[in-house]
C-alpha atoms as a PDB file:
ATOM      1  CA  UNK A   1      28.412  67.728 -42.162  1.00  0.00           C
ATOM      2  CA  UNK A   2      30.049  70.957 -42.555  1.00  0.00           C
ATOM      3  CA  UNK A   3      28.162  73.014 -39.253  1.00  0.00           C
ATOM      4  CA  UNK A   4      29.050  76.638 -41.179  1.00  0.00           C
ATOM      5  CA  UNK A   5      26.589  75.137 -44.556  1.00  0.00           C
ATOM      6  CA  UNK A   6      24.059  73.836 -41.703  1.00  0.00           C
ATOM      7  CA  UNK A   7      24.147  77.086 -39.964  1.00  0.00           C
ATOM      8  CA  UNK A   8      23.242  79.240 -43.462  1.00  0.00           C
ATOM      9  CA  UNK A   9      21.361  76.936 -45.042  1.00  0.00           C
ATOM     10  CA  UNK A  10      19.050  76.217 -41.822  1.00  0.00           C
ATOM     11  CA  UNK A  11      19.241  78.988 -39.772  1.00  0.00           C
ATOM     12  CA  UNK A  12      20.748  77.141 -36.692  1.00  0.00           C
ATOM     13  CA  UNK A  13      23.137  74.441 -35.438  1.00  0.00           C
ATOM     14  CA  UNK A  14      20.767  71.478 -36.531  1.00  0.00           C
ATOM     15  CA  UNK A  15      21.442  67.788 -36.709  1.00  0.00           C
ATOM     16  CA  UNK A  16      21.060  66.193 -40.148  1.00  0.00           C
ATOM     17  CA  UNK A  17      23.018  63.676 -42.099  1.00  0.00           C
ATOM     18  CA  UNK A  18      24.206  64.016 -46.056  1.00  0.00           C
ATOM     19  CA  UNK A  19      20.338  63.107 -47.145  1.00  0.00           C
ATOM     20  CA  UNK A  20      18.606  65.533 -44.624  1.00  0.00           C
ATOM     21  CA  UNK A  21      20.853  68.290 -45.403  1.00  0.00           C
ATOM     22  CA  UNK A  22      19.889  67.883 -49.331  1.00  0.00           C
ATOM     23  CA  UNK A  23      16.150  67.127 -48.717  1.00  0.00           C
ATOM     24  CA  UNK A  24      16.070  70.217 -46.454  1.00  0.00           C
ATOM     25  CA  UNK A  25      14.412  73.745 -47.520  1.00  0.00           C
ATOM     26  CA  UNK A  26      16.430  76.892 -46.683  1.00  0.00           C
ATOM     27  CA  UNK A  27      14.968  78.569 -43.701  1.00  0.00           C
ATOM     28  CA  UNK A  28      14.184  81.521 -45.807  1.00  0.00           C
ATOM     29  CA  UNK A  29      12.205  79.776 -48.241  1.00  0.00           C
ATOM     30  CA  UNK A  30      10.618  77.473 -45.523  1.00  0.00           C
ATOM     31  CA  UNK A  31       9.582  80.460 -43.874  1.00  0.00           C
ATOM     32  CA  UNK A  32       7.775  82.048 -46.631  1.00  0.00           C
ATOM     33  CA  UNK A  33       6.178  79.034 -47.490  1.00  0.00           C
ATOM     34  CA  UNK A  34       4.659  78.381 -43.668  1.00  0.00           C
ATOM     35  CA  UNK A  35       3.301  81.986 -43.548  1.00  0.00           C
ATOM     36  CA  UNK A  36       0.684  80.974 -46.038  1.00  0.00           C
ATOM     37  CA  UNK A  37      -0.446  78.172 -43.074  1.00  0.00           C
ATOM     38  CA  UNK A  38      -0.704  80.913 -40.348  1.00  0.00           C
ATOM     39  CA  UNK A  39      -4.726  81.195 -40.636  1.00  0.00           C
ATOM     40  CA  UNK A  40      -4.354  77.720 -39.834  1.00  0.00           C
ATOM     41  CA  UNK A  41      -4.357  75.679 -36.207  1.00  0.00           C
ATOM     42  CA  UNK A  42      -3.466  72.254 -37.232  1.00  0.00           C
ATOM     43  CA  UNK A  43      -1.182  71.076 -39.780  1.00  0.00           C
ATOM     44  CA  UNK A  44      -0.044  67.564 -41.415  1.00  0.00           C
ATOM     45  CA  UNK A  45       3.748  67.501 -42.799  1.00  0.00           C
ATOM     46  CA  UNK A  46       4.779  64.397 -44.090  1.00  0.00           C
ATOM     47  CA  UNK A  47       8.115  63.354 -44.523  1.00  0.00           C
ATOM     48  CA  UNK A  48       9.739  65.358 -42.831  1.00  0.00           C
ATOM     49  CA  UNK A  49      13.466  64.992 -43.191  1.00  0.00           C
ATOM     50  CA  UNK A  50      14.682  66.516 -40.475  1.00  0.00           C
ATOM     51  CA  UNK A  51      12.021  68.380 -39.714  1.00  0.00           C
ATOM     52  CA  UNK A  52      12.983  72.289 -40.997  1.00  0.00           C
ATOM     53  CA  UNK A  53       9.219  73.021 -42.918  1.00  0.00           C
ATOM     54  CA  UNK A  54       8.045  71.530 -39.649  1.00  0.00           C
ATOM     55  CA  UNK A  55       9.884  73.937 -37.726  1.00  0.00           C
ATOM     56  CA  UNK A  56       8.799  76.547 -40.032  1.00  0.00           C
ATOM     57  CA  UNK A  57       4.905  75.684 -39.930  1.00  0.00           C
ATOM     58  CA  UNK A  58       5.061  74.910 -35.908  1.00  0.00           C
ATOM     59  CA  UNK A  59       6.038  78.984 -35.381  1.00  0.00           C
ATOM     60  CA  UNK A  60       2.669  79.525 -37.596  1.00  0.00           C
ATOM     61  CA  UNK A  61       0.090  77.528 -36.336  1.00  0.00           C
ATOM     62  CA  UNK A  62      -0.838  76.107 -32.868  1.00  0.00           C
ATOM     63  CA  UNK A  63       0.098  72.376 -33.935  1.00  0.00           C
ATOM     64  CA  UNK A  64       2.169  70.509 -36.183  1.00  0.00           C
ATOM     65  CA  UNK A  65       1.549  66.366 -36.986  1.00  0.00           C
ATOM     66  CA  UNK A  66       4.907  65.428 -38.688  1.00  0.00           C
ATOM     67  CA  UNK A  67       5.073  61.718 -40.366  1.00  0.00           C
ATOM     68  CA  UNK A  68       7.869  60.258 -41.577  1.00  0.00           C
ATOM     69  CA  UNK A  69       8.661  56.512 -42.385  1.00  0.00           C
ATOM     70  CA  UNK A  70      12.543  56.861 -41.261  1.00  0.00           C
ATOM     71  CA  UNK A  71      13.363  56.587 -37.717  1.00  0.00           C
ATOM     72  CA  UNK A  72      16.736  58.513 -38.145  1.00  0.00           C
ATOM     73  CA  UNK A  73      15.167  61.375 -39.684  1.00  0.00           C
ATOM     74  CA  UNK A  74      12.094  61.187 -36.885  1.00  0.00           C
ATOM     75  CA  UNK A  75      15.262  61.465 -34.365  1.00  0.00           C
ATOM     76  CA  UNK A  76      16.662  64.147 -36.075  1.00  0.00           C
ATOM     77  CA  UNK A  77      12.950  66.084 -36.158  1.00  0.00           C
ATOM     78  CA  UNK A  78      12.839  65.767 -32.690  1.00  0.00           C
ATOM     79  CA  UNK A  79      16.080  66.845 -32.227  1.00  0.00           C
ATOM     80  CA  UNK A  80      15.823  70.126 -34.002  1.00  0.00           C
ATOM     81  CA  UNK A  81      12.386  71.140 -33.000  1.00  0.00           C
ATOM     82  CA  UNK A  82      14.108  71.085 -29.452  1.00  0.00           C
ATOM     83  CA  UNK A  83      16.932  73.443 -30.918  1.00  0.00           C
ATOM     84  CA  UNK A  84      14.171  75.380 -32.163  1.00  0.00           C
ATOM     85  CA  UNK A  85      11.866  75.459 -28.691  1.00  0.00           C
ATOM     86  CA  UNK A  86       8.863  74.567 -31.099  1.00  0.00           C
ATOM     87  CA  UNK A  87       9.109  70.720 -29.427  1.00  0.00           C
ATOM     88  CA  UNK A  88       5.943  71.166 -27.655  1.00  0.00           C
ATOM     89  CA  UNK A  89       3.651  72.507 -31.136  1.00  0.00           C
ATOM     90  CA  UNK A  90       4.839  68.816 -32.269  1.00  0.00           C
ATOM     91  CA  UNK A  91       3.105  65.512 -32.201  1.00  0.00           C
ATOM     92  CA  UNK A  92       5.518  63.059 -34.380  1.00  0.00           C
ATOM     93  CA  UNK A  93       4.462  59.885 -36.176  1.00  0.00           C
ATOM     94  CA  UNK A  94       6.546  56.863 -37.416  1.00  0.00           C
ATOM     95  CA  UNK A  95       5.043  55.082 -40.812  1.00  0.00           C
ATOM     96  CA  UNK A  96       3.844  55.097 -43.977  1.00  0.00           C
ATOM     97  CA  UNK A  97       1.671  58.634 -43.987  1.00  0.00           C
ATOM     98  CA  UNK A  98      -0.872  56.536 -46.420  1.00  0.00           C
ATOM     99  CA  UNK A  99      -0.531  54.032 -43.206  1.00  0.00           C
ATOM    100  CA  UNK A 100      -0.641  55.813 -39.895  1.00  0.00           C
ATOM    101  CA  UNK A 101      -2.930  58.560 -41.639  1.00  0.00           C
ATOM    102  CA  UNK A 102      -6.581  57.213 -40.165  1.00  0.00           C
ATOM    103  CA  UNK A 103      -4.502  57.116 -36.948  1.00  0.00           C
ATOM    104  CA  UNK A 104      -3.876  61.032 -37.027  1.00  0.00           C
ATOM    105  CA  UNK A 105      -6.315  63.626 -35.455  1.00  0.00           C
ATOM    106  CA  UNK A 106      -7.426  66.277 -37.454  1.00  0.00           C
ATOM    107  CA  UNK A 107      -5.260  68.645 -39.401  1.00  0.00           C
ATOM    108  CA  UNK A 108      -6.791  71.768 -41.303  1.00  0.00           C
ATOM    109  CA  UNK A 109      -4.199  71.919 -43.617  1.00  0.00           C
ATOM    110  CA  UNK A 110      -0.975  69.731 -44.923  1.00  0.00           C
ATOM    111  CA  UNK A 111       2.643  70.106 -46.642  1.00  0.00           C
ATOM    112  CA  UNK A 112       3.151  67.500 -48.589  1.00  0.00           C
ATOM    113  CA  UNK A 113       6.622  66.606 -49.125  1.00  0.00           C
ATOM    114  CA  UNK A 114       7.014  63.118 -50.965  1.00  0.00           C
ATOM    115  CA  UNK A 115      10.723  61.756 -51.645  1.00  0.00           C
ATOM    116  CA  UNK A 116      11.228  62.925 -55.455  1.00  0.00           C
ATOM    117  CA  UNK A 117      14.595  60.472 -55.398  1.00  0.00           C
ATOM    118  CA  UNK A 118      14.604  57.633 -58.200  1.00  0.00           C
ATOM    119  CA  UNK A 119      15.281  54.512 -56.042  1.00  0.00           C
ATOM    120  CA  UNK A 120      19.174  53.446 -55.773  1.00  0.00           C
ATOM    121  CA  UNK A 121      20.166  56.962 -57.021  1.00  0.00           C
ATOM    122  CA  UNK A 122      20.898  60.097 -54.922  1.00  0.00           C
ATOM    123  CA  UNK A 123      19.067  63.018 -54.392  1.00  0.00           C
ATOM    124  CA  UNK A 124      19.449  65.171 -57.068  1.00  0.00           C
ATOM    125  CA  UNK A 125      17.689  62.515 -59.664  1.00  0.00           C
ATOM    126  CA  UNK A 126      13.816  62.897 -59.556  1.00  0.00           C
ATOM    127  CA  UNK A 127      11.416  60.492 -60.354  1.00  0.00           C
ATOM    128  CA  UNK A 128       8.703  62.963 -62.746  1.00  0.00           C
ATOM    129  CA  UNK A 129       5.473  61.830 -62.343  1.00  0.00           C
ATOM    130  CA  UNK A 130       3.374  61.555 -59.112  1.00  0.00           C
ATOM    131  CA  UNK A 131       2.790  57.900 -59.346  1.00  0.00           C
ATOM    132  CA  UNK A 132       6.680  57.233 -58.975  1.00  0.00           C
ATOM    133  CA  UNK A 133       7.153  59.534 -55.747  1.00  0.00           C
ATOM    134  CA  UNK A 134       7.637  57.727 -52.415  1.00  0.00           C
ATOM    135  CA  UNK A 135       4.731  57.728 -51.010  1.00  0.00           C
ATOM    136  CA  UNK A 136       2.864  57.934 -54.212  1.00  0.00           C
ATOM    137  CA  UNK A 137       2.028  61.368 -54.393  1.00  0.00           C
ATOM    138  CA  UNK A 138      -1.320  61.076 -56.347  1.00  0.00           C
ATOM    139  CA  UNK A 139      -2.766  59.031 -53.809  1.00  0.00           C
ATOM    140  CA  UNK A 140      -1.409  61.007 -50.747  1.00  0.00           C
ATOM    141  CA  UNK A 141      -3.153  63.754 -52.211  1.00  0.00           C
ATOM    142  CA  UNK A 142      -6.252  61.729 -52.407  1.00  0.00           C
ATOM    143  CA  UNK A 143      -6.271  60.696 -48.955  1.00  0.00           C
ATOM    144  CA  UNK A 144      -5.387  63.894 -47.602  1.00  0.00           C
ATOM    145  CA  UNK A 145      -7.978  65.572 -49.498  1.00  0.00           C
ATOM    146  CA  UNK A 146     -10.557  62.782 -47.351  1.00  0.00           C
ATOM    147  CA  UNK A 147      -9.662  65.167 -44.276  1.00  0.00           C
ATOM    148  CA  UNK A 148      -8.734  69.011 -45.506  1.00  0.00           C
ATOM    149  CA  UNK A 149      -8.516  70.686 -49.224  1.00  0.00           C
ATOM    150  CA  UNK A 150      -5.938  72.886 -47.828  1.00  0.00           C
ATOM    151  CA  UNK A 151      -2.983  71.419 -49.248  1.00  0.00           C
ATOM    152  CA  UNK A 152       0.812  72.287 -50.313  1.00  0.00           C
ATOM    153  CA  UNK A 153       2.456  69.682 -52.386  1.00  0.00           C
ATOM    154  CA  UNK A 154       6.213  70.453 -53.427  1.00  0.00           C
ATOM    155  CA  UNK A 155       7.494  68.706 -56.263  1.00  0.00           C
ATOM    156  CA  UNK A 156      10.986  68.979 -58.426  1.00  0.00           C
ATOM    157  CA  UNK A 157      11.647  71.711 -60.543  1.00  0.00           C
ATOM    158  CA  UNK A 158      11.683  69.375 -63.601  1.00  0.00           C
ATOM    159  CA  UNK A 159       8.501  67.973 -62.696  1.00  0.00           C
ATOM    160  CA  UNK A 160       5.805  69.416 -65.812  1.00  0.00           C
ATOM    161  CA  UNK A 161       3.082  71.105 -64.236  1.00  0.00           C
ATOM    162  CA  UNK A 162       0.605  70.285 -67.093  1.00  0.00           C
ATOM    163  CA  UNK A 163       0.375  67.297 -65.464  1.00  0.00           C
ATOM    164  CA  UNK A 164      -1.653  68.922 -62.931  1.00  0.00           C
ATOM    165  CA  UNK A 165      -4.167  70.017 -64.697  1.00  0.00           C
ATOM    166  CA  UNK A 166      -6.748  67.437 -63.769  1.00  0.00           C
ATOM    167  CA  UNK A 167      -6.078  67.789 -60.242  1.00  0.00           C
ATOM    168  CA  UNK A 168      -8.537  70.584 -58.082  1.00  0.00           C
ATOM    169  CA  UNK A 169      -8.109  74.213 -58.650  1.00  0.00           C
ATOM    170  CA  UNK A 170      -5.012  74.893 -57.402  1.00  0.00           C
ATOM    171  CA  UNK A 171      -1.697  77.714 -57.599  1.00  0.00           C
ATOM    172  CA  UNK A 172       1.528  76.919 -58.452  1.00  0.00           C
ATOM    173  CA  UNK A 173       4.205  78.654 -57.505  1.00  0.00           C
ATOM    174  CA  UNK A 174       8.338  78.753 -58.952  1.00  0.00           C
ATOM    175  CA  UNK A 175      10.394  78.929 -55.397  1.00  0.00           C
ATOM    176  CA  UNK A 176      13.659  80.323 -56.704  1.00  0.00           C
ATOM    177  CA  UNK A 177      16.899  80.954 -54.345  1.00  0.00           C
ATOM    178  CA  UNK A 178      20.058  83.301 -55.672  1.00  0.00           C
ATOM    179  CA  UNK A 179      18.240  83.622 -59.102  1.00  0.00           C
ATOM    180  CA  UNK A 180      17.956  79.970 -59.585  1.00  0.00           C
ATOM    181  CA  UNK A 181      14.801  77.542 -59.812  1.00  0.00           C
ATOM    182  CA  UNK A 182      14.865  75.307 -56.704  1.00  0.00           C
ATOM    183  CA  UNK A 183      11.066  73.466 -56.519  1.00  0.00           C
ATOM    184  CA  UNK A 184       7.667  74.241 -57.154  1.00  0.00           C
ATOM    185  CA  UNK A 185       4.806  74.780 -54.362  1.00  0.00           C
ATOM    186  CA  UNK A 186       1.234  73.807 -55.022  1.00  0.00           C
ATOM    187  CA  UNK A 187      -1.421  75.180 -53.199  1.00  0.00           C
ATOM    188  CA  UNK A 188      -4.912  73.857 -52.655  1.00  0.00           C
ATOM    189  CA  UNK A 189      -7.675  75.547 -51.036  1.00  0.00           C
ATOM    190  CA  UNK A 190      -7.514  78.821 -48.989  1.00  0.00           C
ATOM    191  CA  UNK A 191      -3.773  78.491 -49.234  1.00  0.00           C
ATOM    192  CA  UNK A 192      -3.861  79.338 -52.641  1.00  0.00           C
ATOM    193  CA  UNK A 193      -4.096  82.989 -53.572  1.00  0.00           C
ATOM    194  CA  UNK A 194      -5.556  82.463 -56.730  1.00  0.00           C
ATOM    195  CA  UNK A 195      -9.414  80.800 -55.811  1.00  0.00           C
END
């Protein structure tokens, strides 16, 4: 990977591969997105990539569980919150979140970042409905719901958000970069502005 895109895109000189790098959310926007966790001590991220919403959370609230089920991207987490001196706000777990969850202590509040990719296909092609996501995002939500309403779930910016309209109360915000559409953020509970 090209360091000079790493550096803009991410803020610093991070390690990531050709998935990570595409998964990854622009420090700007991660950081805007984490400062709605800040009232927060403990959050869950799952799937973490390489770990940049982590990153971005961990300098918001006093600790950060990150799950993700690929040991290469766990390595490159680790990696970069160590570039980022946020290494010790960070408790990493291997596995299926839907897994290792009942394993995890308690979080006040999640990100929720389930792989959009259509299986065999690269990143850029999104599976549109919940049930298709990786883990399934409708049952994610249901689990993590068991432990904290406090939720952000990001999801593609095709994905049609009248499909969420059985799900809790809830805010949904377009996260656009240079003009264009990039995802959407849903919020649950207090990190919501709306309820």
């Amino acid at each position: 990977m090209d360091q000079d895109s790493i550096l803009q895109k991410f803020g610093a000189d991070y390690v990531v591969d050709e998935d990570t790098y595409k998964m990854g959310v622009h420090h700007i926007l991660a950081d805007k997105i984490a400062k709605r966790f800040s009232s927060h001590k403990f959050c869950l991220d799952t799937c973490l990539g390489a770990g940049f919403m982590t990153i971005a959370i961990a300098k918001c609230v006093d600790k950060v569980i990150g799950v993700d089920i690929d040991p290469l991207h766990l390595d490159q987490a680790k990696q970069n919150a160590k570039t980022a001196s946020v290494e010790d706000k960070v408790e990493f777990f291997e596995g299926d979140v839907l897994e290792v969850i009942d394993k995890i202590g308690e979080f006040d509040s999640a990100f929720l970042d389930p792989d959009w990719a259509k299986v065999g296909e690269g990143k850029e092609n999104h599976v549109l409905e919940l049930s298709q996501m990786m883990p399934r995002a409708d049952f994610l939500l249901d689990k993590v719901f068991e432990k904290t309403k406090n939720v952000c779930l990001r999801l593609p910016k095709e994905f049609d958000l009248n499909k969420l309209e059985n799900l809790p109360p809830h805010e949904s915000e377009s996260i656009y970069q240079d003009g264009k559409l990039k995802f959407y953020c849903i919020y649950f509970g207090d990190l919501s502005a709306e309820y």
